[in-house]
Protein backbone atom coordinates (compact mmCIF):
# COMPACT_ATOMS: atom_id res chain seq x y z
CA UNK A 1 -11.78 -9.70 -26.48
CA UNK A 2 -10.17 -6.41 -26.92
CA UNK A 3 -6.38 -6.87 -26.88
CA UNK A 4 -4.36 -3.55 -25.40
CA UNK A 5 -0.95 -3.28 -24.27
CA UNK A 6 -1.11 -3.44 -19.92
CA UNK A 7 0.65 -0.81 -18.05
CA UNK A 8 -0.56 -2.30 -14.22
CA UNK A 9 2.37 -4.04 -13.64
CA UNK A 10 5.06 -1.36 -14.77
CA UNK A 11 4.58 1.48 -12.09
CA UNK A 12 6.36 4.67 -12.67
CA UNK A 13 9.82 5.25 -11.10
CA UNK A 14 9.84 5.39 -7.16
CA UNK A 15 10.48 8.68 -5.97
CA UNK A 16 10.39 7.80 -2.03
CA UNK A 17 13.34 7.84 0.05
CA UNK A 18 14.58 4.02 0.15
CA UNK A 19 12.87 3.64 -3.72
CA UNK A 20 16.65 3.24 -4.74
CA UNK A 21 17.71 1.04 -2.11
CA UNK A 22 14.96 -1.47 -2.05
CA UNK A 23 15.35 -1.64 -6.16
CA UNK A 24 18.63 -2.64 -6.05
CA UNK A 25 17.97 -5.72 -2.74
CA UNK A 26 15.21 -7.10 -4.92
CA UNK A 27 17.15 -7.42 -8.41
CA UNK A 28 20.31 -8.62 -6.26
CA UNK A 29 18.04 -11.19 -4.52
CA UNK A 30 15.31 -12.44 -6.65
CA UNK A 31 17.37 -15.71 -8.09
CA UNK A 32 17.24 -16.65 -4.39
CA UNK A 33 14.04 -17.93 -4.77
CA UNK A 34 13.79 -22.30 -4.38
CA UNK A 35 12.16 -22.58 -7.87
CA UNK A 36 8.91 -24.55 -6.62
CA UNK A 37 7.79 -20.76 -5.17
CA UNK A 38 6.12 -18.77 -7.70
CA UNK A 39 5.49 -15.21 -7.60
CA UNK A 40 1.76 -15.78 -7.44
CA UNK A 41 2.25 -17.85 -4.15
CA UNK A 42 4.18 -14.52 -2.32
CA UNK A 43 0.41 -12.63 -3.56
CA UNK A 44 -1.15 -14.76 -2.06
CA UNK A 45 0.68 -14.98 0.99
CA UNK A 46 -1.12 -11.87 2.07
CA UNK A 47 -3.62 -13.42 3.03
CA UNK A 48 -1.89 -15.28 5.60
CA UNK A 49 -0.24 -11.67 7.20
CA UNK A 50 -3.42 -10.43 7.19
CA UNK A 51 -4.86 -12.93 9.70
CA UNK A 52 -1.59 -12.74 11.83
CA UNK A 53 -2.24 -9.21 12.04
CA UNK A 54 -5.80 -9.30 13.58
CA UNK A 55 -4.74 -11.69 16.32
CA UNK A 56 -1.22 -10.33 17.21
CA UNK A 57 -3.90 -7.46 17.47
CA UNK A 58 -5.87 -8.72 19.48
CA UNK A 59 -2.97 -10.40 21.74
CA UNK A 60 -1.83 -6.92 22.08
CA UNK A 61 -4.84 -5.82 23.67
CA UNK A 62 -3.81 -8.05 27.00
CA UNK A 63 0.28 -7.61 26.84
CA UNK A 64 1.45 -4.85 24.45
CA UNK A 65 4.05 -6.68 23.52
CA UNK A 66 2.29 -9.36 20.80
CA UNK A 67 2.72 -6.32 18.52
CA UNK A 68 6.51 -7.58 17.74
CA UNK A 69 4.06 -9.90 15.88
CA UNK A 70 2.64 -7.29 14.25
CA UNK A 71 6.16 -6.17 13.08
CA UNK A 72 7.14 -9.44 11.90
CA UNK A 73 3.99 -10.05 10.06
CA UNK A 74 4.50 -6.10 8.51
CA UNK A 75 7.69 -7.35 7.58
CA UNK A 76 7.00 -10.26 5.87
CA UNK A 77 4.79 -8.29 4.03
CA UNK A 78 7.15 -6.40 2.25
CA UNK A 79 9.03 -9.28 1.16
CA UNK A 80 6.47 -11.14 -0.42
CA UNK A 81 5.36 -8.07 -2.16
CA UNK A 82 8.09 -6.58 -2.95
CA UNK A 83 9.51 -9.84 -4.47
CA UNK A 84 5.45 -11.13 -6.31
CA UNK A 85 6.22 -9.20 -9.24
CA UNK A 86 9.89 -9.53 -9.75
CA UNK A 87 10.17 -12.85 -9.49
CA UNK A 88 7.53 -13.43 -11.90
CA UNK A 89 9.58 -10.91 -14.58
CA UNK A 90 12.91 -12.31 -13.46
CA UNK A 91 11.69 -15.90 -14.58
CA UNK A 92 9.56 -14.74 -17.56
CA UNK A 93 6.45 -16.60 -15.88
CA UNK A 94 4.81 -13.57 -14.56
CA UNK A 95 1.02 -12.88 -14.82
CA UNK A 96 0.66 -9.25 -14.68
CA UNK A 97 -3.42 -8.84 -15.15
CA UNK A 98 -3.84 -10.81 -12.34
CA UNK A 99 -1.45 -10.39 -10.34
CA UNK A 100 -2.23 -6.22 -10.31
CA UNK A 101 -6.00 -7.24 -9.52
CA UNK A 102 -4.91 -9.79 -6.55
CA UNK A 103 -1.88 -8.11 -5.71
CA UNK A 104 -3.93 -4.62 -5.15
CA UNK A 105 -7.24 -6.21 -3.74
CA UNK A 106 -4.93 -7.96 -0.96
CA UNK A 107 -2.79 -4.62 -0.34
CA UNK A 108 -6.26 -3.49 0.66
CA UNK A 109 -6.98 -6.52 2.90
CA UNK A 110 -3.78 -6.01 4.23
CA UNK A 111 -3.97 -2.40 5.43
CA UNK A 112 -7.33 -2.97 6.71
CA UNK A 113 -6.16 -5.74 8.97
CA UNK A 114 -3.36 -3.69 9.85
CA UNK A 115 -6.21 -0.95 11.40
CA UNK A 116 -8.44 -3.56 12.63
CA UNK A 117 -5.58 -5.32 14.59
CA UNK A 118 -4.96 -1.80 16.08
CA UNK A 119 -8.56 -1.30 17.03
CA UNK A 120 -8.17 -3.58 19.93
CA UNK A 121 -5.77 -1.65 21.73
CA UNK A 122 -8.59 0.92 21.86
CA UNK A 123 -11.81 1.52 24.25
CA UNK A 124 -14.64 4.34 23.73
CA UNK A 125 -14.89 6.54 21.10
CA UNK A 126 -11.18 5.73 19.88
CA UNK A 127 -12.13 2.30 18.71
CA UNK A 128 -14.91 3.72 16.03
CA UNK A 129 -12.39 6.80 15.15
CA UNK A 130 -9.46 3.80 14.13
CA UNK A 131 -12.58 2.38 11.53
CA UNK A 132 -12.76 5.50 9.99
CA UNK A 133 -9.18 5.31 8.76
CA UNK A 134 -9.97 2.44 6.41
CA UNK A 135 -12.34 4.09 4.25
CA UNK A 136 -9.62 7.08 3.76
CA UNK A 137 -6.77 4.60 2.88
CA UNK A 138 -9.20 3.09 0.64
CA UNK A 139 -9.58 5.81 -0.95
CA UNK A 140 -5.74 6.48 -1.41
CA UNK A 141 -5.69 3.30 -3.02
CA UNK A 142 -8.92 4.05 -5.18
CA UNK A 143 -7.27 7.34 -6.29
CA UNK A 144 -4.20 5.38 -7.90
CA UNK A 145 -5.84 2.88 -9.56
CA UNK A 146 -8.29 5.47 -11.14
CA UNK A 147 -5.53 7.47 -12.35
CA UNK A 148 -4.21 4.66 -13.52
CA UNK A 149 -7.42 4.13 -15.74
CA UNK A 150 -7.28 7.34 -16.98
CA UNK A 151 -3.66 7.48 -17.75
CA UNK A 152 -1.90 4.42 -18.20
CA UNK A 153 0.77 5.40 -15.70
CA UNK A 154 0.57 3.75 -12.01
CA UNK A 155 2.35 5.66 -9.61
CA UNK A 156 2.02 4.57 -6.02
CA UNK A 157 4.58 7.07 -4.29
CA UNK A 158 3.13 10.43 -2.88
CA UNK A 159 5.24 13.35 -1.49
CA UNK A 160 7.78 11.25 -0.88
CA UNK A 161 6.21 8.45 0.74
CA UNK A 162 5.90 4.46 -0.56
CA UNK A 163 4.28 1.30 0.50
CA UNK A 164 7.63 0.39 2.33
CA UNK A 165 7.63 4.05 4.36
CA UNK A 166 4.53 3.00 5.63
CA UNK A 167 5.13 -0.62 7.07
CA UNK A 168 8.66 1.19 8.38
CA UNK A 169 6.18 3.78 10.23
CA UNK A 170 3.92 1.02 11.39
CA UNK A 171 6.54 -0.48 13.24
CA UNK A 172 7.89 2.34 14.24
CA UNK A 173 4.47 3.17 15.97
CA UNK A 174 4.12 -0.78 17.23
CA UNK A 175 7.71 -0.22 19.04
CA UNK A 176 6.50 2.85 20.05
CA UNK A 177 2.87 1.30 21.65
CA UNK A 178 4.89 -1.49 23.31
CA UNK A 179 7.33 1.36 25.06
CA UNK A 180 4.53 3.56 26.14
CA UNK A 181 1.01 2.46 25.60
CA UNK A 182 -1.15 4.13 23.84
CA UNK A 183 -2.76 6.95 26.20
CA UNK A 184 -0.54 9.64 23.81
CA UNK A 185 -2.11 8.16 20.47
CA UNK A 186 -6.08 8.68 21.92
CA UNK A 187 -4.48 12.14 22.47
CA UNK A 188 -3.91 13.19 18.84
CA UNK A 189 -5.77 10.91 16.77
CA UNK A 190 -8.58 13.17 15.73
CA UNK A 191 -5.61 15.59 14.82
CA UNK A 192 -4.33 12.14 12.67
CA UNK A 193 -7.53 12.10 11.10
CA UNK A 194 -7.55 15.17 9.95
CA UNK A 195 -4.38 14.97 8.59
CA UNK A 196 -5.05 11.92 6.95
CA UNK A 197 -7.72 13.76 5.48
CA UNK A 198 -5.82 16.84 4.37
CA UNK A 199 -3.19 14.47 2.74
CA UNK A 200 -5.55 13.01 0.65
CA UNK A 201 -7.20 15.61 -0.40
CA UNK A 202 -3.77 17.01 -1.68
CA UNK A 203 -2.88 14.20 -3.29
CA UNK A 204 -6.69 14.14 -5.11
CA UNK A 205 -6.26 17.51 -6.13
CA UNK A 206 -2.97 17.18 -7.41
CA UNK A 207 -4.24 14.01 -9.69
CA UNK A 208 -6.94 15.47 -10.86
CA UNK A 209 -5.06 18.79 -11.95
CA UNK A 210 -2.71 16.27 -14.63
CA UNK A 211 -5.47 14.22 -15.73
CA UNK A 212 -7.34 18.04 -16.94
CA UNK A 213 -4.02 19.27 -18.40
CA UNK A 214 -4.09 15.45 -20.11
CA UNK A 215 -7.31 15.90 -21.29
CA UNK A 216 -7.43 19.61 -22.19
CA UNK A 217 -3.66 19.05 -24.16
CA UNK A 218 -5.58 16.20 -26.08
CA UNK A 219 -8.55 18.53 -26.98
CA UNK A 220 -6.38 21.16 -28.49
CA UNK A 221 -4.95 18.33 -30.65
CA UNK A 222 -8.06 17.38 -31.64
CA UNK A 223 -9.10 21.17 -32.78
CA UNK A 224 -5.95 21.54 -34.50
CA UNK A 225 -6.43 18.53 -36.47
CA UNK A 226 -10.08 19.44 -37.30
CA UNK A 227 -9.19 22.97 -38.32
């Protein structure tokens, strides 16, 4: 087998708003760990969110108010994956190829539990529209890893906007359900999807731009040497 240096589990600097913030909780908190829990047991603790998501979901669906389950389990979230990683690095027993292809397949899971347990709260055509926002986060996540591929750098912050930005919104929309329902969401969520859509599509563009000036820089190179 091949042997190259692995970039997956060194992701270029944070440039979200709480990047600095959450940095500095994890390294002053990662010796807090009992020493019988190993990073790869927070992965896989994902798993377990996931299914609390889908039924606080589909508790929801009767009293609105099951979704303070879907906060904690958002929650818990975070700290088992913001801690996987460092823990693993903090104790030098880290296992970075498969904890980025676990760690990343589960984020996956994860998101598309959190849509699924919002389905619930939906009848009609709304249900089917909240579906078609797993594919597009999909393909957020696709994009990254890709570029990653192509670049060896693994960025996972875009205009301004983190893993952790997103469970914060989340619950800020689950507080928001449980106050008013969610008659105003059927409102604008074809607007949301479009959004979603335009977003992406920004963020594609914008990837794909770098990886041309990559390759086109490396072609010039390659013509100077030759010459």
């Amino acid at each position: 087998m091949e042997n190259h240096t692995f970039g997956g589990d060194k992701k270029l600097p944070m440039t979200s708003l709480l990047a600095r913030s959450e940095r500095r909780l994890i390294d002053n908190n990662v010796h807090r760990f009992p020493k019988w829990i190993e990073g790869y047991h927070l992965t896989l603790t994902t798993l377990l969110w996931s299914i609390g998501l889908i039924v606080f979901g589909r508790l929801a669906r009767d009293n609105y108010h099951w979704l303070w389950g879907s906060s904690l389990m958002l929650f818990l979230q975070w700290l088992t994956d913001s801690f996987d990683g460092a823990l693993g690095r903090y104790r030098d027993t880290g296992i970075p190829k498969w904890g980025y292809y676990m760690d990343h397949l589960l984020d996956f899971v994860f998101m598309s539990s959190v849509l699924i347990g919002y389905s619930f709260l939906f009848d009609g055509s709304h249900r089917p529209m909240i579906f078609l926002f797993i594919p597009v986060a999909g393909c957020f996540m696709v994009s990254s890893y890709l570029a990653f591929g192509a670049t060896n750098e693994f960025k996972i912050t875009y205009l301004g906007t983190g893993p952790t930005e997103m469970r914060i919104y989340f619950i800020i929309l689950n507080l928001c359900i449980i106050v008013s329902g969610v008659g105003w969401i059927e409102k604008i969520l074809a607007y949301l999807f479009v959004a979603s859509i335009t977003v992406l599509s920004v963020i594609i563009y914008r990837t794909q731009k770098y990886i041309w000036r990559i390759d086109m820089a490396e072609q010039r190179k390659k013509q100077r040497i030759d010459d």
